[in-house]
C-alpha atoms as a PDB file:
ATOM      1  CA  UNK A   1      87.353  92.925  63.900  1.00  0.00           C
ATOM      2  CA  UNK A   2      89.570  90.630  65.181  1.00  0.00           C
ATOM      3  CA  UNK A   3      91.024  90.450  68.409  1.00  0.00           C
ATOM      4  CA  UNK A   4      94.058  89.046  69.549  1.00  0.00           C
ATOM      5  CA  UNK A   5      95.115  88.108  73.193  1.00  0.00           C
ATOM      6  CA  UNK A   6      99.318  89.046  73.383  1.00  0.00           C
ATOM      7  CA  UNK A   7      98.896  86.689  76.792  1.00  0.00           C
ATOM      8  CA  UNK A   8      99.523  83.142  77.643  1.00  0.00           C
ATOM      9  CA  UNK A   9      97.661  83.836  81.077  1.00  0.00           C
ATOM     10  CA  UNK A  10      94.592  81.200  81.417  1.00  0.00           C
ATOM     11  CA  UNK A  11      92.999  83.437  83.275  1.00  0.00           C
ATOM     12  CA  UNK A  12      92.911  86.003  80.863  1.00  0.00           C
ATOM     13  CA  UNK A  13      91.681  83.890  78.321  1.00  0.00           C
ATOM     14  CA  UNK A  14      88.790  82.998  80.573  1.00  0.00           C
ATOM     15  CA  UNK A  15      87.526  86.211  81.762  1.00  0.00           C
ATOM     16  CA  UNK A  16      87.825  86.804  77.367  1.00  0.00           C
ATOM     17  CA  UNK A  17      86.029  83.777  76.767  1.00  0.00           C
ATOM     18  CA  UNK A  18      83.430  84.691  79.854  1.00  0.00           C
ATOM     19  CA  UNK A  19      82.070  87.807  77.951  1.00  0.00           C
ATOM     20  CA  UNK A  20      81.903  85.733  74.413  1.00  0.00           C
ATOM     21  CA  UNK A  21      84.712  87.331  72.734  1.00  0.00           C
ATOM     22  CA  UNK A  22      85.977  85.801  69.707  1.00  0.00           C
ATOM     23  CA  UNK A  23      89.952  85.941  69.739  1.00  0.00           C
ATOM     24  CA  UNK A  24      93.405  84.578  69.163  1.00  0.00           C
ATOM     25  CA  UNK A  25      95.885  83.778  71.419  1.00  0.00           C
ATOM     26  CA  UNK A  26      99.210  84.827  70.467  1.00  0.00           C
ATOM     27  CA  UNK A  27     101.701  85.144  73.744  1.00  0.00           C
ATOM     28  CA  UNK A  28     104.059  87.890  73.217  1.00  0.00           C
ATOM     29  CA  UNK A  29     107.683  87.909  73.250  1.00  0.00           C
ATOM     30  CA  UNK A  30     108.741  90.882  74.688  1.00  0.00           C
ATOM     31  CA  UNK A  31     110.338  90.820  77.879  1.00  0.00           C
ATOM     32  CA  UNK A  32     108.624  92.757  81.124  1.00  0.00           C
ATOM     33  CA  UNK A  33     110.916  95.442  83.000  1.00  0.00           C
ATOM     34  CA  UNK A  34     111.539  94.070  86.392  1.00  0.00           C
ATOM     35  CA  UNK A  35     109.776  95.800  89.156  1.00  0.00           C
ATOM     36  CA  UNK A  36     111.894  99.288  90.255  1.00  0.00           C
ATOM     37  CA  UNK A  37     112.974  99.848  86.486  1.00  0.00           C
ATOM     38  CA  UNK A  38     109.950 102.348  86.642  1.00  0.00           C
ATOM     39  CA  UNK A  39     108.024 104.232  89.196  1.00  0.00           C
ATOM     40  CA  UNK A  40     105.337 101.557  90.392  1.00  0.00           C
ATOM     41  CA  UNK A  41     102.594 103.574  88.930  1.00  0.00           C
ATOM     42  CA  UNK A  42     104.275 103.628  85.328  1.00  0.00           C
ATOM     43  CA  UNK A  43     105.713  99.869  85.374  1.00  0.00           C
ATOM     44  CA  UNK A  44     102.532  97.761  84.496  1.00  0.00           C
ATOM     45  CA  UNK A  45     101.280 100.382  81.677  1.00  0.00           C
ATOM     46  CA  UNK A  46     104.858 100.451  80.212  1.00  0.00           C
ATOM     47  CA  UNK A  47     104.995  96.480  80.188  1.00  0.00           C
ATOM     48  CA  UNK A  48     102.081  96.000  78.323  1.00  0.00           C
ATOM     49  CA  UNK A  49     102.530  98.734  76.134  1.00  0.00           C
ATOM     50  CA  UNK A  50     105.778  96.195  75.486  1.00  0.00           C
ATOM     51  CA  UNK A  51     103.909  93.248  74.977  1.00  0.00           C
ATOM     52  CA  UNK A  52     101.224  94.794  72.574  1.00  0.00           C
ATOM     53  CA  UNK A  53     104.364  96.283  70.542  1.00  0.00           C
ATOM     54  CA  UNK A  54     105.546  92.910  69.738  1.00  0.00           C
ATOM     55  CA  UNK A  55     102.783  91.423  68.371  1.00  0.00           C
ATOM     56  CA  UNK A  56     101.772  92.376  64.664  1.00  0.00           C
ATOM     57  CA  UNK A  57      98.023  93.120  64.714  1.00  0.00           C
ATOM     58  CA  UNK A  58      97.439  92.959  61.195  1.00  0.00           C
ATOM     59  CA  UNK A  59      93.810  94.445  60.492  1.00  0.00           C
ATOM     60  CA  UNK A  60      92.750  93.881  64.027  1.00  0.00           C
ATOM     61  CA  UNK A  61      93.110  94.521  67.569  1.00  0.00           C
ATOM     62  CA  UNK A  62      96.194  93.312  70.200  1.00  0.00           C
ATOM     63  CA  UNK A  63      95.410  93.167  73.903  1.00  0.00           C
ATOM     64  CA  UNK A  64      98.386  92.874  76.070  1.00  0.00           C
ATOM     65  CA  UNK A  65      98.348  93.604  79.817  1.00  0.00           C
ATOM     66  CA  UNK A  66     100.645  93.372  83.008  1.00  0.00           C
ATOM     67  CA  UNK A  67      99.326  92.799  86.449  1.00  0.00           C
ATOM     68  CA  UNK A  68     101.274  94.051  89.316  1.00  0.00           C
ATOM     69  CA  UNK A  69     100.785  94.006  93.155  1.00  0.00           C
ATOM     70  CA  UNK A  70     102.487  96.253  95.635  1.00  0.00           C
ATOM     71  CA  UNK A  71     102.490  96.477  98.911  1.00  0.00           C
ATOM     72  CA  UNK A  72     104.050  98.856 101.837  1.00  0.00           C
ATOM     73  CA  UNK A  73     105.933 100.710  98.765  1.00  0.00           C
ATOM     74  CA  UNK A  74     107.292  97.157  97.201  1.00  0.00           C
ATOM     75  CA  UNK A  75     105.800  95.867  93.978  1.00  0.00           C
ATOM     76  CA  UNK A  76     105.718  92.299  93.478  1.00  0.00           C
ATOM     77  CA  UNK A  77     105.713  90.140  90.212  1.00  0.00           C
ATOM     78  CA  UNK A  78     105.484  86.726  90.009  1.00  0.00           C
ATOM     79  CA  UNK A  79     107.666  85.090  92.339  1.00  0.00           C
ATOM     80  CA  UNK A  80     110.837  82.810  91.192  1.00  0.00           C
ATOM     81  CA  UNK A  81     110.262  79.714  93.792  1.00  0.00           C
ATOM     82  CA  UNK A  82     107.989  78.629  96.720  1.00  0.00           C
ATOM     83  CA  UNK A  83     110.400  80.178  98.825  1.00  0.00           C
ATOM     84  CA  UNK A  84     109.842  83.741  97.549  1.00  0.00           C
ATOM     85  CA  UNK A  85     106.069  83.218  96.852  1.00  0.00           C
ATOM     86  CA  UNK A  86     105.934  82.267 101.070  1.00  0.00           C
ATOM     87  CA  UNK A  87     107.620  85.391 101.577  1.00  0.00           C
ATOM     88  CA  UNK A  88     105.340  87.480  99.499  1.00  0.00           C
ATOM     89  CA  UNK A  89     102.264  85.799 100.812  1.00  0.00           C
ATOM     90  CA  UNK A  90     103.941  86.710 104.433  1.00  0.00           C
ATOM     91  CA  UNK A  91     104.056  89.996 103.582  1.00  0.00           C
ATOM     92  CA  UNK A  92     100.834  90.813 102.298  1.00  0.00           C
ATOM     93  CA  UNK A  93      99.080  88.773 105.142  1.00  0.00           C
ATOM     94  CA  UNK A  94      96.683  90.856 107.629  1.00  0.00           C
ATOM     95  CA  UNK A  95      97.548  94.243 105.070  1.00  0.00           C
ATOM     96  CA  UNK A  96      95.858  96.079 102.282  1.00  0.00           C
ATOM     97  CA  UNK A  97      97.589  95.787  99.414  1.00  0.00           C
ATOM     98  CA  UNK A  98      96.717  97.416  95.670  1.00  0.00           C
ATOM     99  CA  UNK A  99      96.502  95.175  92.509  1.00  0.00           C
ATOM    100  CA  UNK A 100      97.568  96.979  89.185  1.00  0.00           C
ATOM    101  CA  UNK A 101      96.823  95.573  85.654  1.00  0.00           C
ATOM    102  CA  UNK A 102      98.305  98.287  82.604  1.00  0.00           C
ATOM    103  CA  UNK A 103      95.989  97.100  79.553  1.00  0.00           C
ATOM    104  CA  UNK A 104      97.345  98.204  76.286  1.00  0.00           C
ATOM    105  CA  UNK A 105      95.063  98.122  73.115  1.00  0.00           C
ATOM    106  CA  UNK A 106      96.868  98.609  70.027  1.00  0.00           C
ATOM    107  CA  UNK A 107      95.794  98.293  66.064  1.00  0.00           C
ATOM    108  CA  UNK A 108      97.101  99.430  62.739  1.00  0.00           C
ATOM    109  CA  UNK A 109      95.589 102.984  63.616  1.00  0.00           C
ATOM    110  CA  UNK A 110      96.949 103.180  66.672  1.00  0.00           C
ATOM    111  CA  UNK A 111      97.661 102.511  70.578  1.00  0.00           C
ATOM    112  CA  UNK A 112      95.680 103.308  73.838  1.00  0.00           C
ATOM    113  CA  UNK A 113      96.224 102.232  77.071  1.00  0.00           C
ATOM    114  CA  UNK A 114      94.717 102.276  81.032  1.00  0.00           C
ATOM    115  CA  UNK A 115      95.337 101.285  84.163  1.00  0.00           C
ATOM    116  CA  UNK A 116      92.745  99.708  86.508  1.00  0.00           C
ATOM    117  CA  UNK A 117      93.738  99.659  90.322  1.00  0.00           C
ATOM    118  CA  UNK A 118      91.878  97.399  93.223  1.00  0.00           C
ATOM    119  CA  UNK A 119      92.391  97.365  97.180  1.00  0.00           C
ATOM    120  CA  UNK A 120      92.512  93.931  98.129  1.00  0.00           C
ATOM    121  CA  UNK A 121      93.022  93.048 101.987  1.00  0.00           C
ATOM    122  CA  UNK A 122      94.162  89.647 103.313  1.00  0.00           C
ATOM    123  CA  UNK A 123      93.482  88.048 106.360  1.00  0.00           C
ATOM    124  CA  UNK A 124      96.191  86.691 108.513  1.00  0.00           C
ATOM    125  CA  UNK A 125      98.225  83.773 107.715  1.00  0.00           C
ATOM    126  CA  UNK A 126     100.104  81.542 109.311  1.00  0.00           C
ATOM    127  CA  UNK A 127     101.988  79.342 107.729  1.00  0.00           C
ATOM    128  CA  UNK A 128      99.653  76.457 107.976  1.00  0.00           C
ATOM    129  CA  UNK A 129      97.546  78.483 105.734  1.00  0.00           C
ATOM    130  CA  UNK A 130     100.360  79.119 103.443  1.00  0.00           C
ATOM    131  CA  UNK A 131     101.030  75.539 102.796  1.00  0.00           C
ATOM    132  CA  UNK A 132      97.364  74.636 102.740  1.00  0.00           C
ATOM    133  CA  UNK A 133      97.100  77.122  99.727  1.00  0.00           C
ATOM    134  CA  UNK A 134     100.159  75.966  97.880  1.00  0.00           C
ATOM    135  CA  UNK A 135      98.987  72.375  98.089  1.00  0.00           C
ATOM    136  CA  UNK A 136      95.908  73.809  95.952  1.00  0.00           C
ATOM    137  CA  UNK A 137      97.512  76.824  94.044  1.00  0.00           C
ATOM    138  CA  UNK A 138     100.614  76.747  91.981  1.00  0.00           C
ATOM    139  CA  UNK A 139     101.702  80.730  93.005  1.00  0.00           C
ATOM    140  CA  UNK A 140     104.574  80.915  90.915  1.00  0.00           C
ATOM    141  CA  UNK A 141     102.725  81.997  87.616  1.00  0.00           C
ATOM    142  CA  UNK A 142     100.674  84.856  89.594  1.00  0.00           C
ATOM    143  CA  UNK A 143     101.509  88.511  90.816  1.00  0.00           C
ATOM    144  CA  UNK A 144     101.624  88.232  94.377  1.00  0.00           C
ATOM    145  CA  UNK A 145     101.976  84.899  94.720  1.00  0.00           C
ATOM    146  CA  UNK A 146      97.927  83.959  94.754  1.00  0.00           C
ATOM    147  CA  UNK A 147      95.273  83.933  92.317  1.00  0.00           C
ATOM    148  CA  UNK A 148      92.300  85.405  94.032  1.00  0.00           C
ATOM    149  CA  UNK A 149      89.816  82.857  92.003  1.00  0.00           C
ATOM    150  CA  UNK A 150      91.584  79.595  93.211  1.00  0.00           C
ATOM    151  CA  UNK A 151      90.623  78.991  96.516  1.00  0.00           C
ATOM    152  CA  UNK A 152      91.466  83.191  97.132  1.00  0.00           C
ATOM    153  CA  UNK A 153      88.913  82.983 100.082  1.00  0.00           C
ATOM    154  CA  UNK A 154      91.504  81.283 101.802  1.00  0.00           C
ATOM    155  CA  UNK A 155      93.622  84.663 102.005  1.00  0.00           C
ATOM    156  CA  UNK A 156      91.595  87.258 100.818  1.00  0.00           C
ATOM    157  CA  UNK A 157      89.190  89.731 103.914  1.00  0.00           C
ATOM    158  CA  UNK A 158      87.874  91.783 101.081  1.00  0.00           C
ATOM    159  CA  UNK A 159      88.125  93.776  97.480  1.00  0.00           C
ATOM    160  CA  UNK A 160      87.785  97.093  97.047  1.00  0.00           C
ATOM    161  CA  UNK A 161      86.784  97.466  93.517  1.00  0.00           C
ATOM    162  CA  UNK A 162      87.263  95.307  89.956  1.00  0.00           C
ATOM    163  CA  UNK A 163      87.621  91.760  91.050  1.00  0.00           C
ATOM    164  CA  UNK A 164      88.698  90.743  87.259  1.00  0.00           C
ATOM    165  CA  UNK A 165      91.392  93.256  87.625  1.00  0.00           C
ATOM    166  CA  UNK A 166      92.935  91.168  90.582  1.00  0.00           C
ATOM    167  CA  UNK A 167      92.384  88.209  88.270  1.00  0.00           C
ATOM    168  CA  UNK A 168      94.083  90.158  85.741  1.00  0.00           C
ATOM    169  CA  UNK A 169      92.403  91.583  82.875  1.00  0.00           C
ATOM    170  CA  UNK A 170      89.851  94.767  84.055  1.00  0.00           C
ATOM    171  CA  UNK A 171      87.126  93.284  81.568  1.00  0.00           C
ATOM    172  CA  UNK A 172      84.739  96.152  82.784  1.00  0.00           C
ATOM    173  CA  UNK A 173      86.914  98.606  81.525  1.00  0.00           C
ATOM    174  CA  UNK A 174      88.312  96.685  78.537  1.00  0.00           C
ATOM    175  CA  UNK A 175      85.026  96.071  77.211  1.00  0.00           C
ATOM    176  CA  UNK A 176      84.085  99.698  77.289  1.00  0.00           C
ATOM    177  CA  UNK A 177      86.967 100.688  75.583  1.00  0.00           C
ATOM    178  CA  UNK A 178      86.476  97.787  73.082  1.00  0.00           C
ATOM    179  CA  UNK A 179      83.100  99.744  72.041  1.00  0.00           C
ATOM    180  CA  UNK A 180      84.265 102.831  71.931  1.00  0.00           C
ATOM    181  CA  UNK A 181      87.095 102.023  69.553  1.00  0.00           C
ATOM    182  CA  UNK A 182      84.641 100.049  67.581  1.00  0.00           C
ATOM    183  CA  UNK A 183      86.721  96.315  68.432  1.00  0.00           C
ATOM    184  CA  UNK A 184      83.486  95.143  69.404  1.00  0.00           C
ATOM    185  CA  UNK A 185      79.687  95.761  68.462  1.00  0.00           C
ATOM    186  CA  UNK A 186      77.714  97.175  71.698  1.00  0.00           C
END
């Protein structure tokens, strides 16, 4: 069957190309909801459901996902400048924080879709550290601000659970799903 990847995300694509899957990329048009148009626990699920529903999936499978952070009872998305991607990174330094990605698999026969959560705790920053990690990491494509696999050691204490799902794409989870629908041979 073949797959297709509604996602422009590099990392997605690598974590895809990590366990051999043979895809398409094919970025979807639809637009996300902005965090606070849904509960926080709704919002990622709903946007990929979004994404997967604009991309025709012929005779195969579409992939789309959303990756969310929130922290204190504020979700964050990808930030619009440095400014606002300091200012997240302030806010989650020293604090847990939980890392959402809504996965939506969808095909001629129909839709499913999951949510994967991880607890990820950063150290503290100051704002040497800040600008230290923005001289190596671009944050403005990435929830939160960071990328946890460029240079995340920088920020990150520890993970409490799927580190690809912090990357963005749950790939233990997606996999298993991938088999059970019959996407992909076990």
């Amino acid at each position: 069957m073949r797959l297709i990847l509604a996602s422009g995300s590099p990392r997605r694509r690598e974590l895809m190309e990590r366990e051999g899957l043979d895809f398409e990329v094919r970025p979807s048009p639809a637009d996300e909801l902005p965090p606070g148009a849904l509960p926080w626990d709704q919002l990622c699920q709903a946007n990929a459901e979004r994404k997967a529903d604009a991309v025709d999936p012929g005779s195969g499978w579409v992939i789309a996902a959303d990756t969310l952070v929130q922290v204190g009872g504020r979700v964050l998305g990808k930030p619009r400048d440095r400014d606002e991607a300091r200012a997240m990174l302030e806010s989650l330094s020293g604090r847990d924080h939980e890392v959402r990605t809504g996965v939506c698999l969808r095909s001629a026969q129909g839709m499913e879709t999951f949510v994967v959560a991880t607890r990820v705790r950063f150290h503290e920053l100051d704002a040497s550290v800040i600008s230290t990690y923005f001289g190596k990491v671009d944050p403005l494509d990435k929830a939160g601000a960071y990328g946890i696999q460029e240079h995340g050691e920088m920020l990150v204490e520890r993970i409490e659970g799927d580190f690809d799902n912090v990357m963005g794409l749950p790939m233990t989870e997606l996999m298993k799903r991938l088999k059970a629908c019959g996407a992909v041979r076990s």
